[in-house]
Protein backbone atom coordinates (compact mmCIF):
# COMPACT_ATOMS: atom_id res chain seq x y z
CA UNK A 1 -18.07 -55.04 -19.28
CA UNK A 2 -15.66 -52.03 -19.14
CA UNK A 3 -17.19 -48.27 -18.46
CA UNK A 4 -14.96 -45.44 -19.55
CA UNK A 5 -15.37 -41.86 -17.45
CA UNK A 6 -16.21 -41.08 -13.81
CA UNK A 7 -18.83 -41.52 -11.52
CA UNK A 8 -20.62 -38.44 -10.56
CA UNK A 9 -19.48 -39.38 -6.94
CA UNK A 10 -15.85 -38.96 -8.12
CA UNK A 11 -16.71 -35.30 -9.95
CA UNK A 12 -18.54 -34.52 -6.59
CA UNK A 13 -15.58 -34.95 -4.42
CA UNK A 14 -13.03 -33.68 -7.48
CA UNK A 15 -15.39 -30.00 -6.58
CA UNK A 16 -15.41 -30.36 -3.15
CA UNK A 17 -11.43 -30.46 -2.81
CA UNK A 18 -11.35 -27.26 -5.21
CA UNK A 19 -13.72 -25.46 -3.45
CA UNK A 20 -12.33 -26.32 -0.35
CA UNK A 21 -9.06 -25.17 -1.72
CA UNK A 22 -10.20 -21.99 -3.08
CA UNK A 23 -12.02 -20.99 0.05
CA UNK A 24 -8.55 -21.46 2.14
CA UNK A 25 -6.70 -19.55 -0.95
CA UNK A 26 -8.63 -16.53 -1.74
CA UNK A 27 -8.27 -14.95 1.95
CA UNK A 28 -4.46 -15.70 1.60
CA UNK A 29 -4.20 -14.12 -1.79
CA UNK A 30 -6.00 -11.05 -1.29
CA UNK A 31 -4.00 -10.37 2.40
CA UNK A 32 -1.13 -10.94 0.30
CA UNK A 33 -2.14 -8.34 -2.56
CA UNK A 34 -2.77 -5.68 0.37
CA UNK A 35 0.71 -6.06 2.17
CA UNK A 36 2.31 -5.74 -1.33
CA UNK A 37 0.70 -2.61 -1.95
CA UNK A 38 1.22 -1.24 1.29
CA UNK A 39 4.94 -1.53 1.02
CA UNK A 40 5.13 -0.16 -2.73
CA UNK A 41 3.51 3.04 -0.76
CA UNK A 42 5.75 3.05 1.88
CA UNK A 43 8.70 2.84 -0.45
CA UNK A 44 7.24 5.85 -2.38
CA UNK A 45 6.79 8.02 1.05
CA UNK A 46 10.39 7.33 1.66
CA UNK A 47 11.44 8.25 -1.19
CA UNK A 48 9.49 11.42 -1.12
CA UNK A 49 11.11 12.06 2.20
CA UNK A 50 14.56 11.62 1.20
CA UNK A 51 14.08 14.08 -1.57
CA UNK A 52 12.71 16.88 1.25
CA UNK A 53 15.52 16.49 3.40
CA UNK A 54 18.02 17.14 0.41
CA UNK A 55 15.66 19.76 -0.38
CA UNK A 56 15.35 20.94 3.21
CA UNK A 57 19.42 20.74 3.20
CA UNK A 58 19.51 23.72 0.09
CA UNK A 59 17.33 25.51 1.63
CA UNK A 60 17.07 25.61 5.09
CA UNK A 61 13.35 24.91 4.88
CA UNK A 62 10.70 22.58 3.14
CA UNK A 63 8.24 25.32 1.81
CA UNK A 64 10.32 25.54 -1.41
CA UNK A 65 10.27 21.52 -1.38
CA UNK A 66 6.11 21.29 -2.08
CA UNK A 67 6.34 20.01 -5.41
CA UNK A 68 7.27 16.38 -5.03
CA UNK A 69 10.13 15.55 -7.88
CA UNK A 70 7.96 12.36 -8.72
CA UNK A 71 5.25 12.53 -10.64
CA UNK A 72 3.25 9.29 -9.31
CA UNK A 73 2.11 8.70 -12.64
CA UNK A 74 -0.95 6.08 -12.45
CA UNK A 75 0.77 2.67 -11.22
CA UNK A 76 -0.36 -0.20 -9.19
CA UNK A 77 0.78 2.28 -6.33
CA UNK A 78 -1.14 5.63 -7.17
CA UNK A 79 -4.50 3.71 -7.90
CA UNK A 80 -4.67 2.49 -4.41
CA UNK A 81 -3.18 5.11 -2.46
CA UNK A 82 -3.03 9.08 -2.91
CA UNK A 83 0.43 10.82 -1.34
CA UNK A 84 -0.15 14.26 -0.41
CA UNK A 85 2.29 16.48 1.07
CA UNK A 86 1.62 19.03 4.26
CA UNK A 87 4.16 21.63 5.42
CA UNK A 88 4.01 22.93 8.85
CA UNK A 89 3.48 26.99 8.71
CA UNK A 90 7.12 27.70 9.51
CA UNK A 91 8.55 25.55 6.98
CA UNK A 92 10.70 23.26 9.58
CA UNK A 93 8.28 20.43 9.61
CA UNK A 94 6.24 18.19 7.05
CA UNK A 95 3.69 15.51 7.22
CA UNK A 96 3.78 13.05 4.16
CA UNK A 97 0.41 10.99 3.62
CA UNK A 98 -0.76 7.80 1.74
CA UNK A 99 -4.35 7.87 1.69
CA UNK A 100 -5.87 4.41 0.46
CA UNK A 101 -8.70 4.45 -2.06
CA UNK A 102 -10.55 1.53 -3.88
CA UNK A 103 -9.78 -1.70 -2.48
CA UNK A 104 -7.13 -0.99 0.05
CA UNK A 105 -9.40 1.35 1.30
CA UNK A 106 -9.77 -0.17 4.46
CA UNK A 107 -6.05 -0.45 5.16
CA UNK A 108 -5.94 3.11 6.94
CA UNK A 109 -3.87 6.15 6.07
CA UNK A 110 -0.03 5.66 6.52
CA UNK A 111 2.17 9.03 7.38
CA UNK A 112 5.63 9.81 7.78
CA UNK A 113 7.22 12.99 9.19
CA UNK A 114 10.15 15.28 9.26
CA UNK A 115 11.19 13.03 12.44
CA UNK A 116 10.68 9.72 10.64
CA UNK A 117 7.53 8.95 12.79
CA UNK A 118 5.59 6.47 10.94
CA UNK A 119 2.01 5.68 11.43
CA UNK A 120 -0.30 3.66 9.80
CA UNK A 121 -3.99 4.59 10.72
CA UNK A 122 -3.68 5.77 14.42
CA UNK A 123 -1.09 2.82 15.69
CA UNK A 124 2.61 3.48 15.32
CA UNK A 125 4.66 2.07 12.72
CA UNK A 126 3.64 0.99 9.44
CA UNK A 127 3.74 -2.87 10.72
């Protein structure tokens, strides 16, 4: 006699391995997805900076500079993090910030300055 199929020990197992899989994969995934979008804000606070020291090299200081040449138009970038520009009083110093919203949320505020200090949260560097 010849039976066609499997057992319902062999499906068992067959949804064990997946989910087994997919428990180990998910965490991995979604780490991944927040270090990508952490460096696609990085790369848009440097280039934010660059443009304010060419600025700052016009014109001696950055308060003519507060209108950042790029638009951030909604991207995978913008929707997780808002950049914000602060210039100090006398015009010789600036703060750049990436602010994370929706599900980066949690990955703290990164910030660059007129002296290249980068932060992420509290800690130094971005890292």
């Amino acid at each position: 006699m010849k039976t066609y199929g499997f057992s319902l020990v062999e499906l068992m197992v067959v949804v064990s391995v997946l989910t087994i899989l997919a428990i180990v994969a998910y965490p991995t995934y979604t780490s991944y997805m927040t270090k990508t979008r952490r460096t696609n804000a990085m790369g848009l606070l440097l280039q934010d900076a660059a443009f304010l020291e060419r600025c700052y090299t016009l014109n001696g200081n950055y308060n003519s500079c507060t209108t950042l040449p790029y638009a951030h138009s909604p991207s995978d970038t913008t929707i997780y993090y808002t950049i914000t520009l602060s210039v100090g009083s006398s015009g010789s110093t600036f703060t750049l910030t990436a602010t994370p919203t929706g599900v980066q949320a949690t990955d703290g505020n990164l910030t660059l300055d007129n002296n290249n200090v980068q932060k992420r949260g509290t800690t130094s560097g971005w890292n």
